[in-house]
Protein backbone atom coordinates (compact mmCIF):
# COMPACT_ATOMS: atom_id res chain seq x y z
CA UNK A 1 65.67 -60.99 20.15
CA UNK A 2 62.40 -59.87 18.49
CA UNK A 3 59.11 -61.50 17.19
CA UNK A 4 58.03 -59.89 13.59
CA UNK A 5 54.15 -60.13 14.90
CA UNK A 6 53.31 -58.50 11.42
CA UNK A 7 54.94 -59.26 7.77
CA UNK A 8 54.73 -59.87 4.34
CA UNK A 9 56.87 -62.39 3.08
CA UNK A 10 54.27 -63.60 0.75
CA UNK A 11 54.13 -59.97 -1.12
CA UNK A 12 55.19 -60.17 -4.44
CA UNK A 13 58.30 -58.12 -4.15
CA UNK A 14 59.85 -59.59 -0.91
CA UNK A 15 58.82 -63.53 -1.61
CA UNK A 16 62.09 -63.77 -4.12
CA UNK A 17 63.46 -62.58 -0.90
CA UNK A 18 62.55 -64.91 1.61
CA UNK A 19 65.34 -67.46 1.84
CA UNK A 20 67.94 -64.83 2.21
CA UNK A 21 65.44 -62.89 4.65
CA UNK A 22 64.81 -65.81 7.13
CA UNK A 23 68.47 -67.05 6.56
CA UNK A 24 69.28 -63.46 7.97
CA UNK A 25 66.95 -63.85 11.03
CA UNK A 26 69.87 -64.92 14.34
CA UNK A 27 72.05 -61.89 12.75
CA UNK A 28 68.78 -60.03 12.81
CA UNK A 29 67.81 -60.71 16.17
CA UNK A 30 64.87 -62.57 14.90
CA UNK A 31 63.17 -65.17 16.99
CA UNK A 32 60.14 -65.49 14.55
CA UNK A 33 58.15 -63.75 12.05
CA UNK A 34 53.84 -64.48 11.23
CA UNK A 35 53.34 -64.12 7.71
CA UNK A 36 50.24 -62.45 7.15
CA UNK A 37 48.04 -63.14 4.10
CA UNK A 38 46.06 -60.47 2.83
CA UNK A 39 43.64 -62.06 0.34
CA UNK A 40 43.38 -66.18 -1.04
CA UNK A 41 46.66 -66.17 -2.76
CA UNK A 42 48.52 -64.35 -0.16
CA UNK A 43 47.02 -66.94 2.73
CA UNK A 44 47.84 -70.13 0.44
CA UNK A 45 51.10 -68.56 0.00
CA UNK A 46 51.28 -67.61 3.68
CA UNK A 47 51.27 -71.52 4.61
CA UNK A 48 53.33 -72.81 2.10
CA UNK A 49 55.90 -70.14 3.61
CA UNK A 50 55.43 -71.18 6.69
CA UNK A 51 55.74 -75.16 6.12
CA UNK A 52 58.79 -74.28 4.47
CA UNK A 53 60.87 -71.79 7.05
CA UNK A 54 60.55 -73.55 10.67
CA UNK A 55 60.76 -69.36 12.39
CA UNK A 56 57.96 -68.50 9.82
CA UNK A 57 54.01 -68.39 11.31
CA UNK A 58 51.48 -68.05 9.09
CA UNK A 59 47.11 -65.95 9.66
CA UNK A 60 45.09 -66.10 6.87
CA UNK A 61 42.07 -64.19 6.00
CA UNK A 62 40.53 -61.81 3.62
CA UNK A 63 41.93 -57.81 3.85
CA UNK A 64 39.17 -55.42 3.35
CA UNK A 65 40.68 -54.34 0.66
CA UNK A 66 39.79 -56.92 -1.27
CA UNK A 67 36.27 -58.35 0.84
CA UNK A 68 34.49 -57.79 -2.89
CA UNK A 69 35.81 -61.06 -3.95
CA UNK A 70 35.14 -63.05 -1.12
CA UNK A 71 32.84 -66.31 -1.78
CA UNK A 72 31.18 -68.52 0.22
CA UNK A 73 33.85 -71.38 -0.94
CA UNK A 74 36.65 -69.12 0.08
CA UNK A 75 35.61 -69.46 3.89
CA UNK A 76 35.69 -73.14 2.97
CA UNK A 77 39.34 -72.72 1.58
CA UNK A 78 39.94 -71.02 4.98
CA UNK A 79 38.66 -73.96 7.19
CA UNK A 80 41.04 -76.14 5.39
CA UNK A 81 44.33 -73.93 5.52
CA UNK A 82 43.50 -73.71 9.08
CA UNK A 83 44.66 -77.18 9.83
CA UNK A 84 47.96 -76.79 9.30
CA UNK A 85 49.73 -76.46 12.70
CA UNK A 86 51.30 -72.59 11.92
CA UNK A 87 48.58 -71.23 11.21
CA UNK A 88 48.20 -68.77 14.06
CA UNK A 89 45.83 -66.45 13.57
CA UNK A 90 42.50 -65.67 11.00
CA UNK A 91 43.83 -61.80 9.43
CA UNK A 92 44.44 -59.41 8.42
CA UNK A 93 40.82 -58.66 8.27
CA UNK A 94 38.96 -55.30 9.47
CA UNK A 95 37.65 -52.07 7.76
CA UNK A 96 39.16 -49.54 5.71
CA UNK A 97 37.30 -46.64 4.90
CA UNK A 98 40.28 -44.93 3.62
CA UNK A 99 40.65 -46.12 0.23
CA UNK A 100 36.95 -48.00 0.25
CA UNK A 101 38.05 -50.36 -2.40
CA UNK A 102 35.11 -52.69 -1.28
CA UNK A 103 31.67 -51.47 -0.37
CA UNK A 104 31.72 -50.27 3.10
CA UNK A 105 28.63 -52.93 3.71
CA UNK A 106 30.74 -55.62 2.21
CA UNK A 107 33.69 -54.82 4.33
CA UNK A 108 31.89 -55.23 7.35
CA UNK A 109 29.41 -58.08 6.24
CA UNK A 110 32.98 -60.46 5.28
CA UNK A 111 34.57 -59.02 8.45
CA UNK A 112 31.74 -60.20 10.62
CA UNK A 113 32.05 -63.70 9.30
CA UNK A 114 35.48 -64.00 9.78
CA UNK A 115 34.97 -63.45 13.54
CA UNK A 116 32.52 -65.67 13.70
CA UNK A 117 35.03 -68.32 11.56
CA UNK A 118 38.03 -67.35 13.86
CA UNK A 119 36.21 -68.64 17.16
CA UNK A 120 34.92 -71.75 14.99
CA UNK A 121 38.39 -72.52 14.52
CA UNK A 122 39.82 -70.96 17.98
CA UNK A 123 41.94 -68.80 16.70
CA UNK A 124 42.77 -65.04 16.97
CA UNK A 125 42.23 -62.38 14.88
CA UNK A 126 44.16 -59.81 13.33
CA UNK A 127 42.42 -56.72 12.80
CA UNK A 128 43.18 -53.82 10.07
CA UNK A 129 41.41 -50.83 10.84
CA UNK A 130 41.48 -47.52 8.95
CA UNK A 131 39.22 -44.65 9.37
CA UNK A 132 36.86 -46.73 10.94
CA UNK A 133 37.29 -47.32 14.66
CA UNK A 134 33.83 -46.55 16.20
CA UNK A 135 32.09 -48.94 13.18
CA UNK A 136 34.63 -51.72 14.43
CA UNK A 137 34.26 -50.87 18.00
CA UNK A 138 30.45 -51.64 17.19
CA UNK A 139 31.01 -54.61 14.85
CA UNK A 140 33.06 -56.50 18.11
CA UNK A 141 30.48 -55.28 20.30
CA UNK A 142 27.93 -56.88 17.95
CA UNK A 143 30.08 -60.37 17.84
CA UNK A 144 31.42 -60.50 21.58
CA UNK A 145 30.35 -63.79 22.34
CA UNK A 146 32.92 -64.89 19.06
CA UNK A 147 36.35 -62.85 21.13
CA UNK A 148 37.13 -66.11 22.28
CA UNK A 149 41.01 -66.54 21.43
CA UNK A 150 42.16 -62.73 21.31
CA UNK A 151 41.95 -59.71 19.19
CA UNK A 152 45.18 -57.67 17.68
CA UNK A 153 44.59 -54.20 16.34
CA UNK A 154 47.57 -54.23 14.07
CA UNK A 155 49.07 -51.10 12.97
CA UNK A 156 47.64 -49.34 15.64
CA UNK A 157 46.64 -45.73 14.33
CA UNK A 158 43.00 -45.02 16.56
CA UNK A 159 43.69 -42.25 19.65
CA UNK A 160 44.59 -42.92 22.88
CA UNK A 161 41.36 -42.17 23.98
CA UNK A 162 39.99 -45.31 21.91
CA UNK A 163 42.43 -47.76 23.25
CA UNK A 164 40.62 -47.24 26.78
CA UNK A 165 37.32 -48.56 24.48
CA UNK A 166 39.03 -51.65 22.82
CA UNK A 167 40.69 -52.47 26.36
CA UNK A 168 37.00 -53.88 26.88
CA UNK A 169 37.65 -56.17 24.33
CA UNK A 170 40.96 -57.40 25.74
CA UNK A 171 42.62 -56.14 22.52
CA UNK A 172 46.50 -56.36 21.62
CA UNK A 173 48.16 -53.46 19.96
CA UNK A 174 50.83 -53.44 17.57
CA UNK A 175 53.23 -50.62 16.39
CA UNK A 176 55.41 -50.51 13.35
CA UNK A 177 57.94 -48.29 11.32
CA UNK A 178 54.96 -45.29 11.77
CA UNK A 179 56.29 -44.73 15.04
CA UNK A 180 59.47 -43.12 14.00
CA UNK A 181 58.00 -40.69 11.27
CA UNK A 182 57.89 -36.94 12.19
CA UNK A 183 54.12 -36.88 12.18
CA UNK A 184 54.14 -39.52 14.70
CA UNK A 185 52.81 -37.25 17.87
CA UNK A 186 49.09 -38.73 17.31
CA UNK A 187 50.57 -42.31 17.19
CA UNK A 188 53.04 -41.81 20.13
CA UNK A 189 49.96 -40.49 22.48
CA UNK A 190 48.47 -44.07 21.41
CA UNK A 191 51.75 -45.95 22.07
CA UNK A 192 52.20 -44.75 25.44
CA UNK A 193 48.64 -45.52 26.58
CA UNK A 194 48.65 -49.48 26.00
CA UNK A 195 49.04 -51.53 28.78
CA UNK A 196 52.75 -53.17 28.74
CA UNK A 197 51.44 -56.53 28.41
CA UNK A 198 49.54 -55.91 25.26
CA UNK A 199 52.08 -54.46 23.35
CA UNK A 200 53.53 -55.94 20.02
CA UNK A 201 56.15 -54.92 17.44
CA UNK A 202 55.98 -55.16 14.10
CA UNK A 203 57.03 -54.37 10.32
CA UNK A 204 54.27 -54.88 8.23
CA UNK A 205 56.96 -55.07 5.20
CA UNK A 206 57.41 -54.51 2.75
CA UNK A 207 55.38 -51.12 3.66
CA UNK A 208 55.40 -48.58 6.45
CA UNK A 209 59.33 -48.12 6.46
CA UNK A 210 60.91 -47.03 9.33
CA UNK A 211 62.82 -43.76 9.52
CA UNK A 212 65.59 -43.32 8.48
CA UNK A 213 65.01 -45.55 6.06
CA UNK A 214 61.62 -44.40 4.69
CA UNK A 215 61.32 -44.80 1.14
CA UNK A 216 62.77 -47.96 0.43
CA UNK A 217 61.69 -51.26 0.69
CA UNK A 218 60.80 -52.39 4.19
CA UNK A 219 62.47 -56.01 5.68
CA UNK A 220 62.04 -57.80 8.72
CA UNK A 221 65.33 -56.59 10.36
CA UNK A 222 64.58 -53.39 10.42
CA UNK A 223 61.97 -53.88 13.83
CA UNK A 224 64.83 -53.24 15.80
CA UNK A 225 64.73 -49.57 14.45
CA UNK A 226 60.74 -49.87 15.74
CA UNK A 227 62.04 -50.99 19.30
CA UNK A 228 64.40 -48.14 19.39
CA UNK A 229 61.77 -45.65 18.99
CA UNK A 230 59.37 -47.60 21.50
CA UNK A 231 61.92 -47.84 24.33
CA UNK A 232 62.82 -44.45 24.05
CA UNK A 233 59.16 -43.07 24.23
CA UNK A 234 58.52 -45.56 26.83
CA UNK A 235 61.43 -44.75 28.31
CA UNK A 236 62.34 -48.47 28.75
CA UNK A 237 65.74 -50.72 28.20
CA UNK A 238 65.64 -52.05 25.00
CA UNK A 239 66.20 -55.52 26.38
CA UNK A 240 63.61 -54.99 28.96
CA UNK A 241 60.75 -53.97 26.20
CA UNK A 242 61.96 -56.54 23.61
CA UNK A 243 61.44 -59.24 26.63
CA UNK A 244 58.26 -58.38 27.15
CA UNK A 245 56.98 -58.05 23.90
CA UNK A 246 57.98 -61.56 22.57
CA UNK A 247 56.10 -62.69 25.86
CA UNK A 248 53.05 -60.94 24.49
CA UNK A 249 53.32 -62.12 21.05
CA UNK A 250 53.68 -66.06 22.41
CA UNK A 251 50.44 -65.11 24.28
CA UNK A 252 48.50 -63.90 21.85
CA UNK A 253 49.74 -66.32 18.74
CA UNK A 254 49.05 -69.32 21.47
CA UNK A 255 50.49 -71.68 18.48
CA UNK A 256 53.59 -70.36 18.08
CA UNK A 257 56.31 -72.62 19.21
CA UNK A 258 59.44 -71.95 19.09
């Protein structure tokens, strides 16, 4: 049995979805799944998922992406979202500098608030990162004293060589469907350097599909293809590495219960 440590139930084109989904989860080897919200929609729509689906977790928080639009009554918004007992975590939040759809001063300006929000409310964060490790590295150097409750670099795609630098941080690292691609060496060499007890799966659906099933619409069910691919570069039992990884996950989301 898995933990889905990052999904998107409340995207547009799986939420018509979600009752068949999370119906699906014991077939699907599913313990749980944290909804991630992405913007103020997604992270309303995030806890209204998870107050309806008992195995459903939800983080809220403001995606780079999208840091343009944040307002100073959105953090407020936040703050009250936060009270309901699933909410686990303040994310996805970060830098991209890939797409730079916000201001790259914005970006980090909204991301340094929400780590400074995140230990208000003691929870963790969720970190997306894109093209822009060594400005994060600097931006949790900056905020230390706020890595109170834990930070997960989610969709881990930084070196090897930089996971050594975040392990100062006590960071988490999660892997997804990019794992199993053919131009996966760069993300394997990563994979393989994490410490086994900060290692977490994940989907990230409906995106980042894993092989062989790339190009279509990504689901929940289809981490098990993710833990195939991890046990066999970590040359692990599948049962052994799908242990230990819901044993991370419940340590990091500290407010999971299951």
């Amino acid at each position: 049995m898995l933990i889905d440590s990052h999904a998107h139930l409340n995207d547009s084109d799986l939420a018509p979805l979600a009752d068949r989904i999370v119906g699906d989860f014991e077939a699907d080897g599913l313990l749980a799944l944290v909804n991630v919200g992405f913007d103020m929609p997604s992270s309303i729509l995030a806890v209204e998922q998870a107050k309806k689906y008992d195995k459903v977790f939800a983080a809220i928080g403001m995606h780079p992406h999208d840091s343009k639009l944040m307002t100073d009554n959105d953090y407020d918004v936040l703050r009250a979202l936060a009270k309901e007992e699933k909410v686990v975590a303040i994310g996805e939040i970060g830098l991209d500098y890939h797409y730079d759809l916000s201001p790259r001063e914005t970006q980090k300006e909204v991301f340094e608030h929400q780590l400074v929000l995140a230990d208000e409310l003691k929870l963790p964060v969720i970190l997306h990162v894109r093209e822009a490790y060594e400005d994060t590295r600097e931006i949790l150097e900056r905020n230390r004293k706020y890595l109170n409750s834990g930070v997960l670099l989610h969709c881990y795609s930084g070196s090897a060589e930089m996971v050594k630098v975040f392990d100062k941080y006590d960071c988490y690292y999660a892997f997804g469907g990019a794992i199993t691609f053919k131009n996966a060496k760069h993300n394997l060499e990563a994979l393989k350097a994490v410490r086994s007890d900060r290692l977490l799966l994940e989907t990230d659906c409906p995106y980042m599909t894993p092989v062989p099933f790339r190009g279509q619409m990504n689901e929940p069910k289809l981490i098990n293809l993710v833990l195939e691919k991890a046990a066999e570069i970590l040359e692990k039992d599948k049962e052994e590495l799908s242990s230990e990884t819901v044993k991370n996950t419940l340590r990091f989301f500290a407010n999971i219960t299951l």
